[in-house]
Protein backbone atom coordinates (compact mmCIF):
# COMPACT_ATOMS: atom_id res chain seq x y z
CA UNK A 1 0.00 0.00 0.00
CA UNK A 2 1.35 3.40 -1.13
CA UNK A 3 2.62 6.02 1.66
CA UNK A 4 0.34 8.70 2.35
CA UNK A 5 1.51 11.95 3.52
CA UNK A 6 -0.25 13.90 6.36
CA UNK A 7 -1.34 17.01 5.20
CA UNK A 8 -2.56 20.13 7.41
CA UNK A 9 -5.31 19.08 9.68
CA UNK A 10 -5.62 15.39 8.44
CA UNK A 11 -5.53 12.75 11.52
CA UNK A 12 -2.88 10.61 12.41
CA UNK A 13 -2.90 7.66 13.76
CA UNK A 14 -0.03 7.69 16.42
CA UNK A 15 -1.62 11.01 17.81
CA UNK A 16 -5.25 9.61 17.80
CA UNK A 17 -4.72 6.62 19.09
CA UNK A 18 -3.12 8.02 22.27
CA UNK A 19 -5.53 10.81 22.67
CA UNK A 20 -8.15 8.12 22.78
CA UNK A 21 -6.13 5.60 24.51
CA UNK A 22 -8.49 5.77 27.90
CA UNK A 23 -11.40 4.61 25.76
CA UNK A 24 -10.33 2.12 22.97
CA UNK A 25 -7.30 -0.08 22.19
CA UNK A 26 -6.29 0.68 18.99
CA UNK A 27 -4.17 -1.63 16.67
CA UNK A 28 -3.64 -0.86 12.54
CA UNK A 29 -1.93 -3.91 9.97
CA UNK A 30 -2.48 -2.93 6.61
CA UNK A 31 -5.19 -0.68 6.60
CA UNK A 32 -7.09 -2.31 9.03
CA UNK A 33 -8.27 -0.53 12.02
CA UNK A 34 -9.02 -2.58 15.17
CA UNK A 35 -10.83 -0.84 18.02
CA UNK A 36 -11.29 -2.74 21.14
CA UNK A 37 -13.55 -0.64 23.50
CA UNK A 38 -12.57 -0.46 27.27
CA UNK A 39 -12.57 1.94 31.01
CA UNK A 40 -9.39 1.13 32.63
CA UNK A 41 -8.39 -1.79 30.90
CA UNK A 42 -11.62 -3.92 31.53
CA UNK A 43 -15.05 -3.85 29.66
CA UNK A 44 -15.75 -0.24 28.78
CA UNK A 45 -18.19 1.40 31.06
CA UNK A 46 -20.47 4.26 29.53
CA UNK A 47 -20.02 7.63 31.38
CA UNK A 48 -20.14 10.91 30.47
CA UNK A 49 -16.39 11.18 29.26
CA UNK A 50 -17.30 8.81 27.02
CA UNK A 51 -20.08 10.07 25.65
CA UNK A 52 -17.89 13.24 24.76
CA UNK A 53 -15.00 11.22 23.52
CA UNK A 54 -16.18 8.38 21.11
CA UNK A 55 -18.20 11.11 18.52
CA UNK A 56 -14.51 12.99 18.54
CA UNK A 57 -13.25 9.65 18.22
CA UNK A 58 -14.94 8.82 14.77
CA UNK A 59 -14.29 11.82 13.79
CA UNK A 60 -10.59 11.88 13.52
CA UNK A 61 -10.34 7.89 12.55
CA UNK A 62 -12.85 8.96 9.85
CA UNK A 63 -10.37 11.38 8.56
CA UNK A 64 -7.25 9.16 8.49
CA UNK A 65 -7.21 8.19 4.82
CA UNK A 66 -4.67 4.97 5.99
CA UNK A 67 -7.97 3.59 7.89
CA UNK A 68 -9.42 0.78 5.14
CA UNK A 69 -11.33 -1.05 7.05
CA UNK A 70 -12.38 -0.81 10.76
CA UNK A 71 -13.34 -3.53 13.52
CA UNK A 72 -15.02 -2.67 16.67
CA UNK A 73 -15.15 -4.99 19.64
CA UNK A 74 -15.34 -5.25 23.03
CA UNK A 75 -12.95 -6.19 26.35
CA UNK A 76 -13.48 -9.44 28.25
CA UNK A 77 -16.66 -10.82 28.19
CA UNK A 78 -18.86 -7.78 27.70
CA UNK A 79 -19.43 -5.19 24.56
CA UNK A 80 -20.51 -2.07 26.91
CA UNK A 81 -21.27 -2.10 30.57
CA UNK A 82 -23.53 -0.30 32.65
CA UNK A 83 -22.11 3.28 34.47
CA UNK A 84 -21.22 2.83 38.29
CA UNK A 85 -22.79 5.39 40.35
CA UNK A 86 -20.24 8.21 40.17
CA UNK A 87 -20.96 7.65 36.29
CA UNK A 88 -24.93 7.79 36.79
CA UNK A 89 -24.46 10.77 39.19
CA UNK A 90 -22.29 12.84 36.52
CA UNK A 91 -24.63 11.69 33.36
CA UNK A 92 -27.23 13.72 35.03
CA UNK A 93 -26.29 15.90 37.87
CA UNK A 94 -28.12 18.24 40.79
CA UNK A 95 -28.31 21.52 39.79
CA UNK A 96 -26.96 21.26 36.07
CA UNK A 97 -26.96 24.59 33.62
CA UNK A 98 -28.47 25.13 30.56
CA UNK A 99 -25.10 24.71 28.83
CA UNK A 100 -24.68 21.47 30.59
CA UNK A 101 -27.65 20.48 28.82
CA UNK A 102 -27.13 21.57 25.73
CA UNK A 103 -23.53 20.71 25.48
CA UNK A 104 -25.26 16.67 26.22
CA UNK A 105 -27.62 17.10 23.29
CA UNK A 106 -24.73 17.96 21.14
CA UNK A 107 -22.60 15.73 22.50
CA UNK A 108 -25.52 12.91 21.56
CA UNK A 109 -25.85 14.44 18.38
CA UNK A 110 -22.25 13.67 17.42
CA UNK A 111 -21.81 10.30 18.71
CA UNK A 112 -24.13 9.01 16.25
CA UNK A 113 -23.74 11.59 13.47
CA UNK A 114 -19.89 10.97 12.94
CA UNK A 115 -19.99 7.33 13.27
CA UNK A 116 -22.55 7.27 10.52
CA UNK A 117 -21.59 10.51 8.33
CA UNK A 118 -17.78 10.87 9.17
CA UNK A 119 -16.43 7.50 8.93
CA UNK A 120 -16.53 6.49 4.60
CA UNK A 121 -14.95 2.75 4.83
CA UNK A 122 -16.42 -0.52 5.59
CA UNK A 123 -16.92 -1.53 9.20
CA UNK A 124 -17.26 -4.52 10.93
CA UNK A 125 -18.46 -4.94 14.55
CA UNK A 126 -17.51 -8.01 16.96
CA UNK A 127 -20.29 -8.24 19.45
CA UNK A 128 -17.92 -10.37 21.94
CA UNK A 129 -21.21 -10.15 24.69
CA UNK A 130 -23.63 -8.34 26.51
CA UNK A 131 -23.99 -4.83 26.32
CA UNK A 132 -25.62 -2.99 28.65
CA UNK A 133 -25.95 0.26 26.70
CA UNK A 134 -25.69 2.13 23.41
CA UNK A 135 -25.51 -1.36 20.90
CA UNK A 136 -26.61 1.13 18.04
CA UNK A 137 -23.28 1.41 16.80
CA UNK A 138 -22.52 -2.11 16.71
CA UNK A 139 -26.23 -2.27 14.57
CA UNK A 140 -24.98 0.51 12.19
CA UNK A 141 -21.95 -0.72 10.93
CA UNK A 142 -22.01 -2.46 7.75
CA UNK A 143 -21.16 -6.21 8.81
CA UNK A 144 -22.30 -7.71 12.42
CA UNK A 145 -21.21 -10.56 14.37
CA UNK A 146 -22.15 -11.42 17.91
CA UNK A 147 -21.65 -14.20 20.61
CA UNK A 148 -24.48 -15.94 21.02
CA UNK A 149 -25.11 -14.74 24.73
CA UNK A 150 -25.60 -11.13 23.43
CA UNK A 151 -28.97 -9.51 23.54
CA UNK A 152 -30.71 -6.18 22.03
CA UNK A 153 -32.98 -4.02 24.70
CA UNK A 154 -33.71 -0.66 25.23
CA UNK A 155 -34.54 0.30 28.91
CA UNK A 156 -35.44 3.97 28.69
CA UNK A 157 -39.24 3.88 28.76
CA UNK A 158 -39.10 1.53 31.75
CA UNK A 159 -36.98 3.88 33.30
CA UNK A 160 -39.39 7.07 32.27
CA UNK A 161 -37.31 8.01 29.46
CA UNK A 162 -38.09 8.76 25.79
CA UNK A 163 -35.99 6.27 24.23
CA UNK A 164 -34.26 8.82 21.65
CA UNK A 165 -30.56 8.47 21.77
CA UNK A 166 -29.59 6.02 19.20
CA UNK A 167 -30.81 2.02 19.90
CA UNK A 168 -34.43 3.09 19.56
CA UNK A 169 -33.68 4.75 16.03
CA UNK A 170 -31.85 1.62 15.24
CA UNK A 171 -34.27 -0.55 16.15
CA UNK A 172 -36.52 1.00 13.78
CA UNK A 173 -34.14 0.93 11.01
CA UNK A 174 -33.62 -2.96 11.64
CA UNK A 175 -36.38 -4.49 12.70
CA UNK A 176 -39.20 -2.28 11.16
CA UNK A 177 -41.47 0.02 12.93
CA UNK A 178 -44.15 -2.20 14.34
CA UNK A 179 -41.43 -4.32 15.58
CA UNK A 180 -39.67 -1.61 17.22
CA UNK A 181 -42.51 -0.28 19.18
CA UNK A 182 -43.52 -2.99 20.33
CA UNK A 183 -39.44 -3.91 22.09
CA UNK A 184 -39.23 0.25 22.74
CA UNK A 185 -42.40 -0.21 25.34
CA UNK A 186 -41.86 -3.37 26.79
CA UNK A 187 -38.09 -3.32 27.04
CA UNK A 188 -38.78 -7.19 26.04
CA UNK A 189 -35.00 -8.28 24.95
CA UNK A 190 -33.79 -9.44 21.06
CA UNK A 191 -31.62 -12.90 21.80
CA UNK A 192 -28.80 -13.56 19.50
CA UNK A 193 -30.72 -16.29 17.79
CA UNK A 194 -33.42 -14.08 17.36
CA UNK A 195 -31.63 -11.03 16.15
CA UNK A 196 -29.92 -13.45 13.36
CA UNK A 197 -33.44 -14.38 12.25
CA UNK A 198 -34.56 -10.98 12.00
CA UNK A 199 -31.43 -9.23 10.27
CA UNK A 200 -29.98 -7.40 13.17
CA UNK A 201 -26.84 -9.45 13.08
CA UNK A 202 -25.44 -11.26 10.37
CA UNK A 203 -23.04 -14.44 11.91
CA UNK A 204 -23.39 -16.21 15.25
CA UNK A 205 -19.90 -16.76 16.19
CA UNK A 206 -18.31 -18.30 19.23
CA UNK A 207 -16.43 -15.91 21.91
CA UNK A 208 -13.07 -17.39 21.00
CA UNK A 209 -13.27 -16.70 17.34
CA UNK A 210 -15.31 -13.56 17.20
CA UNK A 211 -11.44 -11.81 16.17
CA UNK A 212 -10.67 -14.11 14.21
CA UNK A 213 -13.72 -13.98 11.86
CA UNK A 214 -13.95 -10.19 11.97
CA UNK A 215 -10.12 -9.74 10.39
CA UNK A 216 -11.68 -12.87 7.90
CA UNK A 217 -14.29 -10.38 7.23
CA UNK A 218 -11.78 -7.67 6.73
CA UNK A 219 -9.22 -9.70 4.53
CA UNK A 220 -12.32 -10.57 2.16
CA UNK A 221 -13.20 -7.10 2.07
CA UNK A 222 -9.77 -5.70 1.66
CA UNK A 223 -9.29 -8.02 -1.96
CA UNK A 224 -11.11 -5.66 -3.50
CA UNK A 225 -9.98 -2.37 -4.85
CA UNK A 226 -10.38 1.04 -2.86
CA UNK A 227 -12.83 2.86 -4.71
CA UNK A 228 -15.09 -0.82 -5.08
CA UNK A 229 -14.88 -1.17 -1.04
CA UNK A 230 -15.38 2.72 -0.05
CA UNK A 231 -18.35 3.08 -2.71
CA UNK A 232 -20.35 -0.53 -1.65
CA UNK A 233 -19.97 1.57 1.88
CA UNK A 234 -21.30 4.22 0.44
CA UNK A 235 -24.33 2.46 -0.77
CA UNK A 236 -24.53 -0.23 2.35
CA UNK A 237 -24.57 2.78 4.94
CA UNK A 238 -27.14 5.04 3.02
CA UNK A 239 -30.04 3.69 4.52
CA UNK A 240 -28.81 4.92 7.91
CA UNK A 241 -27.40 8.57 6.99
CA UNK A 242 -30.83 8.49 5.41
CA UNK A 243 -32.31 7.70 9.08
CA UNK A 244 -29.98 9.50 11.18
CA UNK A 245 -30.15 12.78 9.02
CA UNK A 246 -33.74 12.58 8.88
CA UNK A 247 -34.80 11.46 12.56
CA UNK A 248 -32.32 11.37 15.48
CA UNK A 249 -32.28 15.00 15.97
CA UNK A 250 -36.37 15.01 16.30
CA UNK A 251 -35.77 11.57 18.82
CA UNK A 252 -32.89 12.54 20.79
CA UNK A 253 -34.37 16.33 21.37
CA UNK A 254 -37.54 14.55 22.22
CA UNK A 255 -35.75 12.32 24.89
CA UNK A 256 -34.04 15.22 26.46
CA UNK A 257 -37.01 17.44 26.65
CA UNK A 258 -38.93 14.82 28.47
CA UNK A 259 -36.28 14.40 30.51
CA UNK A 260 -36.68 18.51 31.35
CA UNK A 261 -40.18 18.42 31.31
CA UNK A 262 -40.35 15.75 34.43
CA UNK A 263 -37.85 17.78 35.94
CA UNK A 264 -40.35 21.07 35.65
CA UNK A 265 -43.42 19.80 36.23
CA UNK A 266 -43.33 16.31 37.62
């Protein structure tokens, strides 16, 4: 593969990777771009920092022309965890401003806008288990594979929310809208077997070789010349720039203003 020269502003890899080095593991052969999700070295735990970080995140590996291809997996045996308490308390604090509010709507915004507008090369995500939180990406990206213990569930109505911040929209997108209400109000859980039947994955695969298929995935991919693998992105992910573009803003502003709304008036 030809050298590419950084030019002013473009990424780099050996700065981005240590700039996000508290949320993902990052490791590049040959144009593919593994990123292995984690909080401290264990299974990555959603907070607040990284609800700020990941949509810079995808971003900058987005503009790195030397990214070809790009897996995203988990640590251990989980794909996301739940936040602790100091995590929960920070998410959504006593006494918070208006510009703490808005800068989490934006903030929201981002995480899903660059993963699905900024980033223009296959991906491939590597369910490796449960996730407690925020699967959307893992449904957005072009190929899926999951463990068979993983399932799909979105808690926020059971927990008085408007479920508008990403796995709801997804859901939608996947599984149809009829479908989707009916798992938004309940909360009632997609199993992996389940999720294969109904498109939201694509391959079963056991935990010990999840990896292993995904770079199989990538190699396959990678045979084929540049323009053929960025364009068949181009036309694989237009279905969700499609749905982001033309109803997360409406679902996330609804989820926060609910949010507000109980806050006001009870």
């Amino acid at each position: 593969m030809p050298t590419r020269h950084p030019v002013a502003g473009q990424p780099v890899f050996e700065h981005y990777s240590l700039e996000f080095a508290d949320y993902f593991v990052m490791d590049r052969h040959d144009g593919v771009l593994t990123l292995r999700l984690h909080t401290d070295g264990g299974p990555a735990r959603f907070n607040l920092d990284v609800h700020r970080a990941w949509g810079n995140a995808w971003r900058e590996i987005g503009g790195d022309p030397a990214n070809e291809v790009i897996i995203i997996t988990g640590t251990g045996d989980l794909f996301l965890d739940f936040p602790n308490a100091d995590d929960l308390s920070r998410l959504q604090p006593e006494g918070a401003t208006d510009q703490f509010a808005y800068n989490t709507y934006y903030e929201g915004l981002k995480l899903i806008e660059n993963f699905v507008h900024a980033i223009d090369v296959p991906t491939i995500a590597a369910i490796n288990g449960p996730s407690r939180f925020h699967t959307e990406f893992a449904l957005m990206a072009d190929l899926t594979i999951a463990t068979d213990d993983v399932v799909f569930s979105d808690g926020h109505f059971a927990a008085a929310t408007a479920p508008g911040d990403g796995l709801g929209l997804a859901l939608q997108e996947t599984l149809g809208t009829k479908r989707a209400a009916y798992h938004l109000y309940t909360g009632a859980p997609v199993d992996a077997h389940t999720a294969l039947e109904l498109g939201l994955v694509n391959e079963i695969v056991p935990r010990d070789q999840i990896m292993d298929r995904a770079h199989e995935l990538a190699a396959l991919i990678m045979k084929q010349p540049r323009a053929a693998r960025r364009f068949t992105h181009a036309i694989v992910s237009r279905p969700w720039r499609r749905r982001v573009s033309e109803d997360f803003g409406v679902q996330l502003s609804s989820e926060m203003l609910g949010i507000s709304a109980d806050k006001i008036f009870g």
